[in-house]
Protein backbone atom coordinates (compact mmCIF):
# COMPACT_ATOMS: atom_id res chain seq x y z
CA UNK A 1 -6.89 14.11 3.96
CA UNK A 2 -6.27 13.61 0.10
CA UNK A 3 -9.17 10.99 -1.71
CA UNK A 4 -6.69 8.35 -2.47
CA UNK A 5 -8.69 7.29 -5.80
CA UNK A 6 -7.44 4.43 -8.84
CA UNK A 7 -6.24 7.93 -10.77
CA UNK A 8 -3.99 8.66 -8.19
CA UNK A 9 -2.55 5.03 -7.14
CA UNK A 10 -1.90 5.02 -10.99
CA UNK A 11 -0.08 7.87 -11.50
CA UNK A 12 1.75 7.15 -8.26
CA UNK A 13 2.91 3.88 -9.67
CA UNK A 14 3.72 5.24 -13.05
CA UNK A 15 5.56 7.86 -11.35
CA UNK A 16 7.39 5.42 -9.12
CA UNK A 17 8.56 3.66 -12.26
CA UNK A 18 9.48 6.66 -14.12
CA UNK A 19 11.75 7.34 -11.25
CA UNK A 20 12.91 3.90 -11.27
CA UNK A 21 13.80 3.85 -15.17
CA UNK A 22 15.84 7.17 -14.90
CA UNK A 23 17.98 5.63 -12.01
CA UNK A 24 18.46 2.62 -14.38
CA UNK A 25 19.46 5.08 -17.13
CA UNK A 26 21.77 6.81 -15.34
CA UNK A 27 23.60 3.98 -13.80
CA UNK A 28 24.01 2.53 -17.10
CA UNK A 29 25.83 5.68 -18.45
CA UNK A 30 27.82 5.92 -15.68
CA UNK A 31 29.25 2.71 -16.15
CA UNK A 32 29.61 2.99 -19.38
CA UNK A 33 31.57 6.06 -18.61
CA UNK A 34 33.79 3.80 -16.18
CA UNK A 35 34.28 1.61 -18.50
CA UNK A 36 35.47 3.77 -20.97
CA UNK A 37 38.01 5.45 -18.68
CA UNK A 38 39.33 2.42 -18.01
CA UNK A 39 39.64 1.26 -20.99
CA UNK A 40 41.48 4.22 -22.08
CA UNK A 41 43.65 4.56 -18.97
CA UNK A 42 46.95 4.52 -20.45
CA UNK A 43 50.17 2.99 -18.92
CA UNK A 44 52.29 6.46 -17.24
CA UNK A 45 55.68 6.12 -16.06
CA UNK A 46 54.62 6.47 -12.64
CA UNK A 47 53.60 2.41 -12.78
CA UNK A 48 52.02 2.19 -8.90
CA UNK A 49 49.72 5.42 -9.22
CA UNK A 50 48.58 3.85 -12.28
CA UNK A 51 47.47 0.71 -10.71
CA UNK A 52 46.13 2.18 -8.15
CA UNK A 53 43.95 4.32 -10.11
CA UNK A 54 42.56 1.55 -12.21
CA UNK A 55 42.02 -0.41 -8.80
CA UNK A 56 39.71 2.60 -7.70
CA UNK A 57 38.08 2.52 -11.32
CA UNK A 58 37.69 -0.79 -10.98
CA UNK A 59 36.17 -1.22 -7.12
CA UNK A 60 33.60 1.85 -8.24
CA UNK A 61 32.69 -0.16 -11.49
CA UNK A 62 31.87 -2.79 -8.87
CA UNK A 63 29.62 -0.59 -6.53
CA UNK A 64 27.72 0.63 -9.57
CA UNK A 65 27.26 -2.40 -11.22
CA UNK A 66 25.50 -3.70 -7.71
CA UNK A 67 23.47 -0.37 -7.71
CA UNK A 68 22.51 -1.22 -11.41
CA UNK A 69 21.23 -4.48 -10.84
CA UNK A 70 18.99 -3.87 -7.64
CA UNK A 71 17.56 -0.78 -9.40
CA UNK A 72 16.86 -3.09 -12.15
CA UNK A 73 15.60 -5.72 -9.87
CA UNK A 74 12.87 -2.37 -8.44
CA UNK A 75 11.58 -1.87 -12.16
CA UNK A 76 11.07 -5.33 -12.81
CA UNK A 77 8.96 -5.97 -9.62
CA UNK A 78 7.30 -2.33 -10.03
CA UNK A 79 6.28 -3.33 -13.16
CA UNK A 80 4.91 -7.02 -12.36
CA UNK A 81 2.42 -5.09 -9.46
CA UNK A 82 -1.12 -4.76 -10.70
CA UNK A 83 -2.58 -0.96 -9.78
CA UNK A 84 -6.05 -2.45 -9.06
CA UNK A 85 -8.66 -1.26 -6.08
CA UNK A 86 -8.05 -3.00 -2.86
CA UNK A 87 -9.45 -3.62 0.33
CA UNK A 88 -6.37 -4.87 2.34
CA UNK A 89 -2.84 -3.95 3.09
CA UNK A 90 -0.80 -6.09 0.02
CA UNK A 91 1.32 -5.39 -2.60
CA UNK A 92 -0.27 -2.96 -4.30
CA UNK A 93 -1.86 -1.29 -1.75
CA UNK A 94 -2.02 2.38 -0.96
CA UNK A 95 -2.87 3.43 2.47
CA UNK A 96 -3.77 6.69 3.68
CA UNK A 97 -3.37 6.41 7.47
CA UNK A 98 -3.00 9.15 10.78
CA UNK A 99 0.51 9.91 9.76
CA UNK A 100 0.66 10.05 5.82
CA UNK A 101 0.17 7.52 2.61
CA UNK A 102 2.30 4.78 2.56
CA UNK A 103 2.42 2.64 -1.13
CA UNK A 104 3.18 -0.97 -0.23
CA UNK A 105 5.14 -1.98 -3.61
CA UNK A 106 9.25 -1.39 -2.96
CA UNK A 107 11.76 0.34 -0.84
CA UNK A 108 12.16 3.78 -2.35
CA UNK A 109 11.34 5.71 0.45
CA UNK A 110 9.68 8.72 0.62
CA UNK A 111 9.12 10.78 -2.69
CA UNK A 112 7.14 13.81 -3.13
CA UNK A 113 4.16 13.08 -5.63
CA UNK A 114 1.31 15.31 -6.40
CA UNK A 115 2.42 17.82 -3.52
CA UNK A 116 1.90 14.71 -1.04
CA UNK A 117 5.04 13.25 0.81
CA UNK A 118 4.32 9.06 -0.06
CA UNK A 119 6.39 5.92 1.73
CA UNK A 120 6.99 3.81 -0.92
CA UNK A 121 7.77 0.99 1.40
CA UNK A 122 8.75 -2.57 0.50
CA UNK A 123 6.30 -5.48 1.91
CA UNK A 124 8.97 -7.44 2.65
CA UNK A 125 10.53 -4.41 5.12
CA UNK A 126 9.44 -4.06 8.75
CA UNK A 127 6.49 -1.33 8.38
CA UNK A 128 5.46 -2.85 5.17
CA UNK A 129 4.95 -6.17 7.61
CA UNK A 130 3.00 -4.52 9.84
CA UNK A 131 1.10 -2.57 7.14
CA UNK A 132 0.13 -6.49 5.37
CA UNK A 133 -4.01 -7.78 5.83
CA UNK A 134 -4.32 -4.36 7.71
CA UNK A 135 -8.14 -2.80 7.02
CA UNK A 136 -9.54 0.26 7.24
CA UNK A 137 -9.15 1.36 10.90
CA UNK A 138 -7.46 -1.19 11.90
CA UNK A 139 -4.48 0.87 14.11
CA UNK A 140 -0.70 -0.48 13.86
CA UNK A 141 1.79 -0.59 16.34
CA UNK A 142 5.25 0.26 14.99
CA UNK A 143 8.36 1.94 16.52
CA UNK A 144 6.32 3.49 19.28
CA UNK A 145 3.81 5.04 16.90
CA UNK A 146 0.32 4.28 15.88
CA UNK A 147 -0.66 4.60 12.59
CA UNK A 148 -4.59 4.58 12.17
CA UNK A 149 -5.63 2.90 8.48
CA UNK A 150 -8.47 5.69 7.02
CA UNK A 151 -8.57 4.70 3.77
CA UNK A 152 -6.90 1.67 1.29
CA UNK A 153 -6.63 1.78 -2.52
């Protein structure tokens, strides 16, 4: 078992946002990309493959431009949670249980940080439910598991 310490929550959530800033980054360049090739797609003789094509460039603008804003949406509430000590399963928290450290902040999923596999889990999801006003060894039932708190940051 790792100390789960304010140095590490800290670094995990500056981590979490670094991660967060490069998906925003690349997103944007890739639709800027889009955008360029569509706005240099240039009429061809063959008409219907033409519209087709700028259909496709169009409905993958789209898709992107969703992707772009909920990654946005992630660093803007990454950045509004406070990296203080706590006592309690909240936003914010990070808790070391039986079956690995879950961060209770947004749904990224698992990332590998300081050679420890972390759930960054949303509160708003199902485990990050559970996981809410949870204290240390308090156990929670979820999906047929039990996950024993041992320690909360």
């Amino acid at each position: 078992m790792i100390s789960l310490d304010i140095h590490f929550k800290e670094s995990l959530h500056q981590f979490c946002l670094n991660l967060t800033r490069e998906k925003v980054k690349r997103l944007s360049n890739l639709l800027e990309s889009i955008l360029h090739d569509l706005n240099t797609a240039t009429k061809s003789s063959a008409g219907d493959k033409h519209e087709t094509a700028r259909a496709m460039i169009h409905i993958e603008q789209e898709n992107h431009a969703k992707q772009l804003l909920e990654a946005q949406k992630t660093l803007k509430l990454l950045s509004q949670i406070k990296t203080k000590a706590m006592s309690s399963g909240q936003t914010g928290a990070l808790i070391q249980t039986n079956k690995g450290i879950f961060y209770i902040a947004t749904g990224l999923g698992k990332v590998k940080f300081d050679e420890s596999d972390v759930f960054v889990i949303s509160p708003s999801s199902p485990i990050g439910q559970k996981f809410l006003n949870s204290k240390i060894n308090d156990i929670i039932q979820f999906n047929a598991n039990q996950y024993e708190i041992e320690q909360i940051a």
